[in-house]
PDB file of N, CA and C in Angstrom:
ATOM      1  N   UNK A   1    -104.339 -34.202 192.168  1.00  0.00           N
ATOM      2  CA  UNK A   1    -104.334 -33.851 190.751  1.00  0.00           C
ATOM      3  C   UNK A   1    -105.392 -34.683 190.040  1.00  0.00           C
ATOM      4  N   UNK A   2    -106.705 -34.441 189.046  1.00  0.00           N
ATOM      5  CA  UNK A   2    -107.099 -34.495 188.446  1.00  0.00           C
ATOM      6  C   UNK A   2    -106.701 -35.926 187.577  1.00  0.00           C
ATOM      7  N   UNK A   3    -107.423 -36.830 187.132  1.00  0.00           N
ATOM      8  CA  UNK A   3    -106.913 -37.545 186.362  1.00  0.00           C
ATOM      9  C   UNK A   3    -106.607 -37.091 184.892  1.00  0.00           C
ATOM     10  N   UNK A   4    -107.353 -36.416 184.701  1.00  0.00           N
ATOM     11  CA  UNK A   4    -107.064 -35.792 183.363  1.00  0.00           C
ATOM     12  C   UNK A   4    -105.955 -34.666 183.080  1.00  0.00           C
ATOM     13  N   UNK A   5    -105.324 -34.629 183.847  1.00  0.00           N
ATOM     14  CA  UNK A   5    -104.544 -33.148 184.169  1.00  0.00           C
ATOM     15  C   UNK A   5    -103.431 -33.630 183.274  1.00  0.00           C
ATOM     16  N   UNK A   6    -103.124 -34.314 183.101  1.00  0.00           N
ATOM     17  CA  UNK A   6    -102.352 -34.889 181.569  1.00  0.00           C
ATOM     18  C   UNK A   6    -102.707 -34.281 180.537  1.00  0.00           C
ATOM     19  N   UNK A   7    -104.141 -34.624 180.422  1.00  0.00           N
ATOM     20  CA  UNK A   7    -104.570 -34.120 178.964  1.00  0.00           C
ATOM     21  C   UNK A   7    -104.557 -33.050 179.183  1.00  0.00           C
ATOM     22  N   UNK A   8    -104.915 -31.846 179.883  1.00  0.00           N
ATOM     23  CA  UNK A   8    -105.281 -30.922 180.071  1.00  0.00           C
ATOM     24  C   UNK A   8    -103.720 -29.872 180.301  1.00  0.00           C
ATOM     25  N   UNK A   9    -102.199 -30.772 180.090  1.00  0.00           N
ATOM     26  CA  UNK A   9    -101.236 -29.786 179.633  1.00  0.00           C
ATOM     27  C   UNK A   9    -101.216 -29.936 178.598  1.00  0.00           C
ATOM     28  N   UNK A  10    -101.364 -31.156 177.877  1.00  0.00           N
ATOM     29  CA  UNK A  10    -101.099 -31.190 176.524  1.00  0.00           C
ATOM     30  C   UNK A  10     -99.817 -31.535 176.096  1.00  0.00           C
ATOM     31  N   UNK A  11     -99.116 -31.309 174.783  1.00  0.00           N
ATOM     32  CA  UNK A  11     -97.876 -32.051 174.420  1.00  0.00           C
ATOM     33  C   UNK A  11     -97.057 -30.701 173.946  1.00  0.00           C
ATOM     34  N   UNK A  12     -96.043 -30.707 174.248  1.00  0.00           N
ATOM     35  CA  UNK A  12     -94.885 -29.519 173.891  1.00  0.00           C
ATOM     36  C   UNK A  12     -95.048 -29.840 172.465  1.00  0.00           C
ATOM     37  N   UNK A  13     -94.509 -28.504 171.434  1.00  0.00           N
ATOM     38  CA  UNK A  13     -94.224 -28.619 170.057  1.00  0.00           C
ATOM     39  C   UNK A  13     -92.749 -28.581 170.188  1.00  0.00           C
ATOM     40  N   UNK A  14     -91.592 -28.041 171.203  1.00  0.00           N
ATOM     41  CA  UNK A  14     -90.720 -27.495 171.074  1.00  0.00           C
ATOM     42  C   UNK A  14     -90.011 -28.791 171.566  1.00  0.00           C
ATOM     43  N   UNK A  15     -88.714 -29.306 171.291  1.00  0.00           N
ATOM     44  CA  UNK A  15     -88.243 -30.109 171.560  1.00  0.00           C
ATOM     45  C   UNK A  15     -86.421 -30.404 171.622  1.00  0.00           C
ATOM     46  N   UNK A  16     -86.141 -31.007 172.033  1.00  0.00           N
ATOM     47  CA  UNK A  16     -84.458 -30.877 173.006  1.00  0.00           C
ATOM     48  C   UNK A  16     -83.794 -30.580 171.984  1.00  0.00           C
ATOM     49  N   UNK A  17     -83.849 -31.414 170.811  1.00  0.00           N
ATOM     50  CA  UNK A  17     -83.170 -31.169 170.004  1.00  0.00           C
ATOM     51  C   UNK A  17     -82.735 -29.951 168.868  1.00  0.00           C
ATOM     52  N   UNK A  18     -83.962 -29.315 169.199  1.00  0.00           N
ATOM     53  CA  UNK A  18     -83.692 -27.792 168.727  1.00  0.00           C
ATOM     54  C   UNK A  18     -82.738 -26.628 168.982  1.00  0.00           C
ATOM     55  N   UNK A  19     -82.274 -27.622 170.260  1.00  0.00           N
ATOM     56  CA  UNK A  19     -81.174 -26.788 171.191  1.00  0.00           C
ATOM     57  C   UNK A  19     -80.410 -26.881 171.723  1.00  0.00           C
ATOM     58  N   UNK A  20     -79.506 -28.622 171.334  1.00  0.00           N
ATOM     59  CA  UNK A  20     -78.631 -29.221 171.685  1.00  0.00           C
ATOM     60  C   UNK A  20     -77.416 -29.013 170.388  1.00  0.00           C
ATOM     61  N   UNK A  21     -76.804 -28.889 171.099  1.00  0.00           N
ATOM     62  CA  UNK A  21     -75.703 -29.056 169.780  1.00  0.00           C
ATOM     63  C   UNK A  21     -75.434 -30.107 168.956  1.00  0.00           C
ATOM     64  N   UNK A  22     -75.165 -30.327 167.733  1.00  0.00           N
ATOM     65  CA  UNK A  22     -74.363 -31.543 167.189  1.00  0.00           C
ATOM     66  C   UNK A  22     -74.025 -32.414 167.788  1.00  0.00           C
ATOM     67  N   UNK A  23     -74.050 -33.299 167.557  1.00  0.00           N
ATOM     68  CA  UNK A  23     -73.021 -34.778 167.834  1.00  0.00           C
ATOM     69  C   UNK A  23     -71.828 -34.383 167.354  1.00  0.00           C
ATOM     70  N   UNK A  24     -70.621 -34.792 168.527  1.00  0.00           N
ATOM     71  CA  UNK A  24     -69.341 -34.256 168.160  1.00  0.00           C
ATOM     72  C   UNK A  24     -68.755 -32.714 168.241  1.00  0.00           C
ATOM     73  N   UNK A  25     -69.606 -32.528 169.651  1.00  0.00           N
ATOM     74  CA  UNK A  25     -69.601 -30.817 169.775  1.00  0.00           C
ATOM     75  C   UNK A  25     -68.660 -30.892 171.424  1.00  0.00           C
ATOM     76  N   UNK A  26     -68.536 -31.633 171.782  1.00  0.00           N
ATOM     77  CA  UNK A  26     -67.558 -32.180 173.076  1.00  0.00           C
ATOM     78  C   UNK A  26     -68.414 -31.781 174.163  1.00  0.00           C
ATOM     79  N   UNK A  27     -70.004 -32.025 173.973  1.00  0.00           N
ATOM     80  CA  UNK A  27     -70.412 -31.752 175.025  1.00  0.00           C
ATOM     81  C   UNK A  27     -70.550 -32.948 175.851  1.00  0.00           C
ATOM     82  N   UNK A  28     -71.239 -33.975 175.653  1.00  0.00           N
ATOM     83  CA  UNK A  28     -70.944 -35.728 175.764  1.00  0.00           C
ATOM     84  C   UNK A  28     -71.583 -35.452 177.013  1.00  0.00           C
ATOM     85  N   UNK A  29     -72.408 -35.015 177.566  1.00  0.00           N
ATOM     86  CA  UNK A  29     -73.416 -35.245 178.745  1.00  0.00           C
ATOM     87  C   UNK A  29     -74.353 -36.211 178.365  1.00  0.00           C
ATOM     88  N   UNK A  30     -74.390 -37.203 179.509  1.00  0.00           N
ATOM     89  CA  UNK A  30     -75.380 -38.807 179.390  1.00  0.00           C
ATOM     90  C   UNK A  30     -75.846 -38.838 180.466  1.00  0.00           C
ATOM     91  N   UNK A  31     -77.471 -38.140 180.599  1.00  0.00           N
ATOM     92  CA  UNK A  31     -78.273 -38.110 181.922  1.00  0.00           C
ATOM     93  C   UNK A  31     -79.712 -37.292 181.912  1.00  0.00           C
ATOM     94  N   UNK A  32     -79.781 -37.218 182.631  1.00  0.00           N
ATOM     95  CA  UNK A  32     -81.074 -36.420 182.805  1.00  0.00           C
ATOM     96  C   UNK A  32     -80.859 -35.046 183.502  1.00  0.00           C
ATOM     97  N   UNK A  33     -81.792 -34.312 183.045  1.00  0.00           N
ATOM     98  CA  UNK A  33     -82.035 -32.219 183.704  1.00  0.00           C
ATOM     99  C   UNK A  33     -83.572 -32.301 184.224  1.00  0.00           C
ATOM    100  N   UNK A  34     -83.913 -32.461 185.113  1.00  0.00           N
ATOM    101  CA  UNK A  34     -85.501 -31.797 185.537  1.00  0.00           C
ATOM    102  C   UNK A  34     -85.349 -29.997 185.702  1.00  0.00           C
ATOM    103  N   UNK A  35     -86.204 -29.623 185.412  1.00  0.00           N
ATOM    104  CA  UNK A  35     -86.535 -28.011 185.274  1.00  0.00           C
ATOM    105  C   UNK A  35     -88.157 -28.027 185.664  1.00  0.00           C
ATOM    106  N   UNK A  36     -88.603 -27.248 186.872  1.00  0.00           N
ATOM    107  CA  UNK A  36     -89.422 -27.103 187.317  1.00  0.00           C
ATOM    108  C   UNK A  36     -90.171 -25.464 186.918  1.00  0.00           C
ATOM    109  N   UNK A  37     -91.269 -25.767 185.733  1.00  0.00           N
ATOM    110  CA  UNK A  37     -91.490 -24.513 185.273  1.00  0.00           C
ATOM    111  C   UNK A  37     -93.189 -24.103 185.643  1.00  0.00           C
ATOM    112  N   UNK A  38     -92.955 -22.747 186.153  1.00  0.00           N
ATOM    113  CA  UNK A  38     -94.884 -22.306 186.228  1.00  0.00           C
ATOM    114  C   UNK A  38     -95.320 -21.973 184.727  1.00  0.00           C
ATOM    115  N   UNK A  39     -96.090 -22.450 184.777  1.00  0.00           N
ATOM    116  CA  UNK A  39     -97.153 -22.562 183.803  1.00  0.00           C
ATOM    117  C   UNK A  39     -98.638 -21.355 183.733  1.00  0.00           C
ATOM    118  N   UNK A  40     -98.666 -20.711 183.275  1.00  0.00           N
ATOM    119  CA  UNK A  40     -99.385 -19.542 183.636  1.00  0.00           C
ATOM    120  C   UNK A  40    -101.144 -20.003 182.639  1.00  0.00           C
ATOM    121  N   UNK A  41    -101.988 -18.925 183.189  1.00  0.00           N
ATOM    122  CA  UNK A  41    -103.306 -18.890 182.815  1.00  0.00           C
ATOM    123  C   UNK A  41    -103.579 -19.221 180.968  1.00  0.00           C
ATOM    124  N   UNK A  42    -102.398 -18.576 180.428  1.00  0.00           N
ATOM    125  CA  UNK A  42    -102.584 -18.764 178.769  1.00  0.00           C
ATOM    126  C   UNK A  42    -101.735 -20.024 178.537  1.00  0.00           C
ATOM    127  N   UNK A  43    -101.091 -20.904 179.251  1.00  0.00           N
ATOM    128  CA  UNK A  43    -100.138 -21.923 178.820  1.00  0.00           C
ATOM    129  C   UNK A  43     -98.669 -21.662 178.718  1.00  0.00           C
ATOM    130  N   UNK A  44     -98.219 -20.462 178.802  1.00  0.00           N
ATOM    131  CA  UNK A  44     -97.170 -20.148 178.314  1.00  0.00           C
ATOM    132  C   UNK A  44     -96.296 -20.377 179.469  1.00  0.00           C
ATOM    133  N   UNK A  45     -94.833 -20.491 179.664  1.00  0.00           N
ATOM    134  CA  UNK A  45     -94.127 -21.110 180.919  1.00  0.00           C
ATOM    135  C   UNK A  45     -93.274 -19.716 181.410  1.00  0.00           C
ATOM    136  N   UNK A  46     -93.844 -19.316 182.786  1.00  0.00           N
ATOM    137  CA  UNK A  46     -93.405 -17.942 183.042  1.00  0.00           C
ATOM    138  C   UNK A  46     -92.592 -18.374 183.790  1.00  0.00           C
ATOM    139  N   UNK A  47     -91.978 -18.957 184.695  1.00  0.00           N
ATOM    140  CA  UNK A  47     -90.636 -19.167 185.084  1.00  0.00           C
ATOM    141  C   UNK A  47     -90.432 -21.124 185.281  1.00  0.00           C
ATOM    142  N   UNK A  48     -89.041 -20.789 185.347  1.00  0.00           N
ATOM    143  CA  UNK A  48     -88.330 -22.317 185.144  1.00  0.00           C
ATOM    144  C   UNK A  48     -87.085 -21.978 186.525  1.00  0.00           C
ATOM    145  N   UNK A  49     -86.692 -22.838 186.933  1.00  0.00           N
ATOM    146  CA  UNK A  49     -85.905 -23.519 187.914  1.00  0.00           C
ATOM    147  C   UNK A  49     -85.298 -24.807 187.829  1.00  0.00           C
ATOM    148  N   UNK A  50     -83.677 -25.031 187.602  1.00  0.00           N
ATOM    149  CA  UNK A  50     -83.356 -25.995 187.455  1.00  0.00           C
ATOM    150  C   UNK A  50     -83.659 -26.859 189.291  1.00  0.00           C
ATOM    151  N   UNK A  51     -84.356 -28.148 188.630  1.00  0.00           N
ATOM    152  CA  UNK A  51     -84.733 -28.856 189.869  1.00  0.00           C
ATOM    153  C   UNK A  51     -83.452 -30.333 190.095  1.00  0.00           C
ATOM    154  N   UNK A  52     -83.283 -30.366 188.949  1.00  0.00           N
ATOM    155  CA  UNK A  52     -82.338 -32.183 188.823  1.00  0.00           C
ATOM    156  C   UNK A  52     -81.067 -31.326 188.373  1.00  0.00           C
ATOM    157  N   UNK A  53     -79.860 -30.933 188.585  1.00  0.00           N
ATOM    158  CA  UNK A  53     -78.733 -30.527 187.453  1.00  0.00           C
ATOM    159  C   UNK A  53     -78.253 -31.382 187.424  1.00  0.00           C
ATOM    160  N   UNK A  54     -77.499 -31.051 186.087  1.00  0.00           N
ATOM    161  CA  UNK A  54     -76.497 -31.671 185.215  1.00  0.00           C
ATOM    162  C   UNK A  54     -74.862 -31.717 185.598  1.00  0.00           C
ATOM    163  N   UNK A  55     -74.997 -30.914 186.385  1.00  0.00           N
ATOM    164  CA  UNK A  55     -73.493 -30.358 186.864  1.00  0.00           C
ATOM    165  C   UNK A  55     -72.946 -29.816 185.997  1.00  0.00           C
ATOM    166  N   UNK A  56     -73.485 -29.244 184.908  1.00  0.00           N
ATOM    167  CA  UNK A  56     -72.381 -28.206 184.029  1.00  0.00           C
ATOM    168  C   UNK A  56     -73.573 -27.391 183.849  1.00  0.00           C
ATOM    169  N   UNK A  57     -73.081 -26.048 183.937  1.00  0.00           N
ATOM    170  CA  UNK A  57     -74.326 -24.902 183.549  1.00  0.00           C
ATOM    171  C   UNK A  57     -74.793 -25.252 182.323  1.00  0.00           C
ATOM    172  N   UNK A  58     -74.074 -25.156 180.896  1.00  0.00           N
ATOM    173  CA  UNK A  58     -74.447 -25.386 179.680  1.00  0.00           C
ATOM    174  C   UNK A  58     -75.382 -25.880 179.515  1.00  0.00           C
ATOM    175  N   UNK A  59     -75.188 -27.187 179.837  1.00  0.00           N
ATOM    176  CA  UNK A  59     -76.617 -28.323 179.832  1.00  0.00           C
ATOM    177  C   UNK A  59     -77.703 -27.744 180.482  1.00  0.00           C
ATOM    178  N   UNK A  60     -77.847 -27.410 181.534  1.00  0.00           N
ATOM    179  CA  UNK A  60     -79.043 -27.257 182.190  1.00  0.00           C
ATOM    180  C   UNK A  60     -79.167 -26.324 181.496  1.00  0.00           C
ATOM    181  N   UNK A  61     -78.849 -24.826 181.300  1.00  0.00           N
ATOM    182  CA  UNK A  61     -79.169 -23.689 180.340  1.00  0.00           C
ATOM    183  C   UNK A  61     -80.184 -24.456 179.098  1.00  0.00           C
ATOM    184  N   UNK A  62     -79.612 -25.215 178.429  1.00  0.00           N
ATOM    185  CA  UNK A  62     -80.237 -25.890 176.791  1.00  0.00           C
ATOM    186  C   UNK A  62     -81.595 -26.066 177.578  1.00  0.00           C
ATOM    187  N   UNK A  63     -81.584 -27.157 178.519  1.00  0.00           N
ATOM    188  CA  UNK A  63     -82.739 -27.566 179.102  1.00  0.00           C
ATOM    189  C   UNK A  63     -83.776 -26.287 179.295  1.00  0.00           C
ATOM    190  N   UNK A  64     -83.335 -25.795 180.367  1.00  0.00           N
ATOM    191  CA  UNK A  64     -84.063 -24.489 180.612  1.00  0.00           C
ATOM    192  C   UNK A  64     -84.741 -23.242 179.791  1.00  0.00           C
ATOM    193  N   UNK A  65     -83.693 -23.737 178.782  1.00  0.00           N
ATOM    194  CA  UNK A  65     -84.289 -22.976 177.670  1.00  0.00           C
ATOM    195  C   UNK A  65     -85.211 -23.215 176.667  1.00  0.00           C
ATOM    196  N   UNK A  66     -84.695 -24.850 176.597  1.00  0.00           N
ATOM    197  CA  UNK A  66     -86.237 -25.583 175.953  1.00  0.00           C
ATOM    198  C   UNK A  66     -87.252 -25.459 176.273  1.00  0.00           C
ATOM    199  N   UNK A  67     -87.320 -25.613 177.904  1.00  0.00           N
ATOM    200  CA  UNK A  67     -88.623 -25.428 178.490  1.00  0.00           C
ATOM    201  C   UNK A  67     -89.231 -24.167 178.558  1.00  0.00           C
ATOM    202  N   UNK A  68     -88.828 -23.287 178.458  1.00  0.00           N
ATOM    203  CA  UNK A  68     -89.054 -21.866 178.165  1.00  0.00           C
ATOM    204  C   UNK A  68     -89.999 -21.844 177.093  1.00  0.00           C
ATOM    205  N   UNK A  69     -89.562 -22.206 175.924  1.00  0.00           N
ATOM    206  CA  UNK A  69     -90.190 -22.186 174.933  1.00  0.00           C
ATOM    207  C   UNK A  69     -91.613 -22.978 174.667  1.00  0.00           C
ATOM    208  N   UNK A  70     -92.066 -24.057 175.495  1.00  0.00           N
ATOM    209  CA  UNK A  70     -92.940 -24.641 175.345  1.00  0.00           C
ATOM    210  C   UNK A  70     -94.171 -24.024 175.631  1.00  0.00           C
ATOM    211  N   UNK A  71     -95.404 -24.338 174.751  1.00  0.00           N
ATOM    212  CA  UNK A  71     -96.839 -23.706 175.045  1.00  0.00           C
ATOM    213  C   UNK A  71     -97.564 -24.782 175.589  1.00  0.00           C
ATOM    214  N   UNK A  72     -98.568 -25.059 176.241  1.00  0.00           N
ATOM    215  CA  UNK A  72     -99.291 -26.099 176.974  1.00  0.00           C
ATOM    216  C   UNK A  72    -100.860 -25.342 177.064  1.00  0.00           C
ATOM    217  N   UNK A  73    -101.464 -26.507 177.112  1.00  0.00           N
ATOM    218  CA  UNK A  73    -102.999 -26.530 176.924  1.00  0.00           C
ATOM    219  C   UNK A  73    -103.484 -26.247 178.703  1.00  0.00           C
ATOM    220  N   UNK A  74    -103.776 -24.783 178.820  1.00  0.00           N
ATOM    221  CA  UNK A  74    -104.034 -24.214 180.299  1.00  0.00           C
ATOM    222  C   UNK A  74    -104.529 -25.711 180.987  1.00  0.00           C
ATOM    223  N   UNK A  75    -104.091 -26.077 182.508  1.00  0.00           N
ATOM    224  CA  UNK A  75    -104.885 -26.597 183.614  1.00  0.00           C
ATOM    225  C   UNK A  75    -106.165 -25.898 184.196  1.00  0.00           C
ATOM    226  N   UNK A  76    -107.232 -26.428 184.094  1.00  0.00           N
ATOM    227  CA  UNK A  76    -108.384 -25.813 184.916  1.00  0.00           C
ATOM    228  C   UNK A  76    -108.491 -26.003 186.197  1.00  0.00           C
ATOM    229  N   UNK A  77    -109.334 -25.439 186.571  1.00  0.00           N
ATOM    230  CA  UNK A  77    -109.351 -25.381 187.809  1.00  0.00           C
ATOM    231  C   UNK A  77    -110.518 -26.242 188.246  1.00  0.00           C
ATOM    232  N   UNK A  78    -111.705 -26.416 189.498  1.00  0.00           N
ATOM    233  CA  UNK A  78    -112.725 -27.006 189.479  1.00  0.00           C
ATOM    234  C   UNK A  78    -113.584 -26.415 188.960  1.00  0.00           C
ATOM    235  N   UNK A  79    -113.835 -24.926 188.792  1.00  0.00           N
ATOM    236  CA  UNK A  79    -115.098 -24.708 188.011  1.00  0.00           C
ATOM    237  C   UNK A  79    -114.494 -24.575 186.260  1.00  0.00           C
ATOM    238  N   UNK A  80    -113.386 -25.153 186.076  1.00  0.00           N
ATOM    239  CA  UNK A  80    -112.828 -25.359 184.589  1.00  0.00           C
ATOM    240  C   UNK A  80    -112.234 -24.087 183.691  1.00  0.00           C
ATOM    241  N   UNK A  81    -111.921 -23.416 184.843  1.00  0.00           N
ATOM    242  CA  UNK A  81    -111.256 -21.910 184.443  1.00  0.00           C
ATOM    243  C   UNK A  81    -109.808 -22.200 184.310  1.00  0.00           C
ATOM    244  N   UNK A  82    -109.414 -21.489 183.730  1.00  0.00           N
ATOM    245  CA  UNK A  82    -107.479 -21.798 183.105  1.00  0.00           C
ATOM    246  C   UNK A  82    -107.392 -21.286 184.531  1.00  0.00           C
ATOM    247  N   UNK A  83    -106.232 -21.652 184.833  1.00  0.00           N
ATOM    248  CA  UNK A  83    -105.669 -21.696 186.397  1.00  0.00           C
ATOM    249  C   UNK A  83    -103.435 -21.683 186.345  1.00  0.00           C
ATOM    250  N   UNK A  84    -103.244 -21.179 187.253  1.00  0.00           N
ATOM    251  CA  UNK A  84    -101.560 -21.066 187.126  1.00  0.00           C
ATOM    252  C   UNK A  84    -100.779 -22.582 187.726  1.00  0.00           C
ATOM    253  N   UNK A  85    -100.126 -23.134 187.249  1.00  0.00           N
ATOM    254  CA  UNK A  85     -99.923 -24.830 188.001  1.00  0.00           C
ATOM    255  C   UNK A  85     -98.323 -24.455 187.235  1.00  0.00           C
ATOM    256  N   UNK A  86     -98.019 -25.817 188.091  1.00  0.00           N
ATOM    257  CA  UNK A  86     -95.969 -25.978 187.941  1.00  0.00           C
ATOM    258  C   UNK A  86     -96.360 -27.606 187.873  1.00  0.00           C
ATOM    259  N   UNK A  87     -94.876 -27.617 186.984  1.00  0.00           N
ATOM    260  CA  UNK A  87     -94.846 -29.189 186.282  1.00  0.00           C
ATOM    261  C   UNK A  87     -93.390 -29.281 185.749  1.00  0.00           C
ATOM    262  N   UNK A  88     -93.212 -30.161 186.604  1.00  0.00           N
ATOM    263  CA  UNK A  88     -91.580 -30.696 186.475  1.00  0.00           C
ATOM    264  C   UNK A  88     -91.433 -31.673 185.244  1.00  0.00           C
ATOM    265  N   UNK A  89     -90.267 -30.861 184.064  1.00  0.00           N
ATOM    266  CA  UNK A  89     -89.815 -31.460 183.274  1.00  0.00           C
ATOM    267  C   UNK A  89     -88.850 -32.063 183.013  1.00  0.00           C
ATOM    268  N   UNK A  90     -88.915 -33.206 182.585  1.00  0.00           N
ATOM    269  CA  UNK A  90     -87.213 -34.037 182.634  1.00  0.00           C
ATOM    270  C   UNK A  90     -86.790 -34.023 181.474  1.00  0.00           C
ATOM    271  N   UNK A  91     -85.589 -33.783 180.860  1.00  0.00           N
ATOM    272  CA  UNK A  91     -85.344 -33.768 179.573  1.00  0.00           C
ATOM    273  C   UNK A  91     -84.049 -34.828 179.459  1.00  0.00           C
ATOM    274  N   UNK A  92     -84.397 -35.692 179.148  1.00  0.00           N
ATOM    275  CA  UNK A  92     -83.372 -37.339 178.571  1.00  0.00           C
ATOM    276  C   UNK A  92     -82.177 -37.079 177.601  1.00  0.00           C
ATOM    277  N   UNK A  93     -81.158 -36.879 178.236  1.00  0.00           N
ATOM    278  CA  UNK A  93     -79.770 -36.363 177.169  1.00  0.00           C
ATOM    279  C   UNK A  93     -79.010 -37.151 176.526  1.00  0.00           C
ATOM    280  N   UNK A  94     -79.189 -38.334 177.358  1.00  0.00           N
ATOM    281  CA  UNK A  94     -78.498 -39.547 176.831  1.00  0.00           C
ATOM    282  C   UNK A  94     -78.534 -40.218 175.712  1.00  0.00           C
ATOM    283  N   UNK A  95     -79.600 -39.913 174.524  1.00  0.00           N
ATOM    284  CA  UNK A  95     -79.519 -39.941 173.010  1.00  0.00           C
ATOM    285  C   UNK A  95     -78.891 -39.069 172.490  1.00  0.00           C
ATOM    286  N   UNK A  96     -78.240 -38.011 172.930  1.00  0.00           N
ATOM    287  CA  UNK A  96     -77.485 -36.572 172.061  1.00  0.00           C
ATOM    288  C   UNK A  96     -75.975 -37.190 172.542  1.00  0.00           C
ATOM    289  N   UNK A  97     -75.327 -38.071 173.740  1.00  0.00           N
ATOM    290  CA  UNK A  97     -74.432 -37.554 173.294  1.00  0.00           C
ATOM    291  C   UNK A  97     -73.450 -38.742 172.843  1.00  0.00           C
TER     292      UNK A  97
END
């Protein structure tokens, strides 16, 4: 991988909390979800796969669904053409609950 291949996803706008419930919703999960999503030629995330679960569907669903939503700054390729790449996301739950 590229050293720059960082810069070159860029930073999500969309974020956990858009899709977690309240505090005090009895969901009380304290951990981490990785979701392993392809990343297509325009940035947009054409499929996701829970990679880390949570052990309750719910949670991983929120996760999965966050990541869904995220847009990213295409990966190039070597001659610097947008290119299709996968990038495992971890989403930190343990401030929600």
């Amino acid at each position: 991988m590229p050293a720059n291949a960082k810069q070159q996803l860029g930073q999500p706008p969309v974020t956990l909390t858009e899709f977690y419930p309240e505090k005090g919703s009895g969901l009380g999960y304290r951990g981490y979800v990785s979701i392993a999503a392809t990343i297509g030629k325009d940035g947009k995330v054409r499929a996701t796969k829970v990679m880390r679960t949570s052990g309750r569907y719910f949670v991983d669903e929120i996760a999965r669904k966050a990541a869904t939503q995220w847009t990213f700054k295409p990966a190039l390729d070597q001659d610097g053409k947008p290119m299709e790449c996968d990038k495992i996301i971890t989403f930190d739950f343990k401030k929600f609950a």
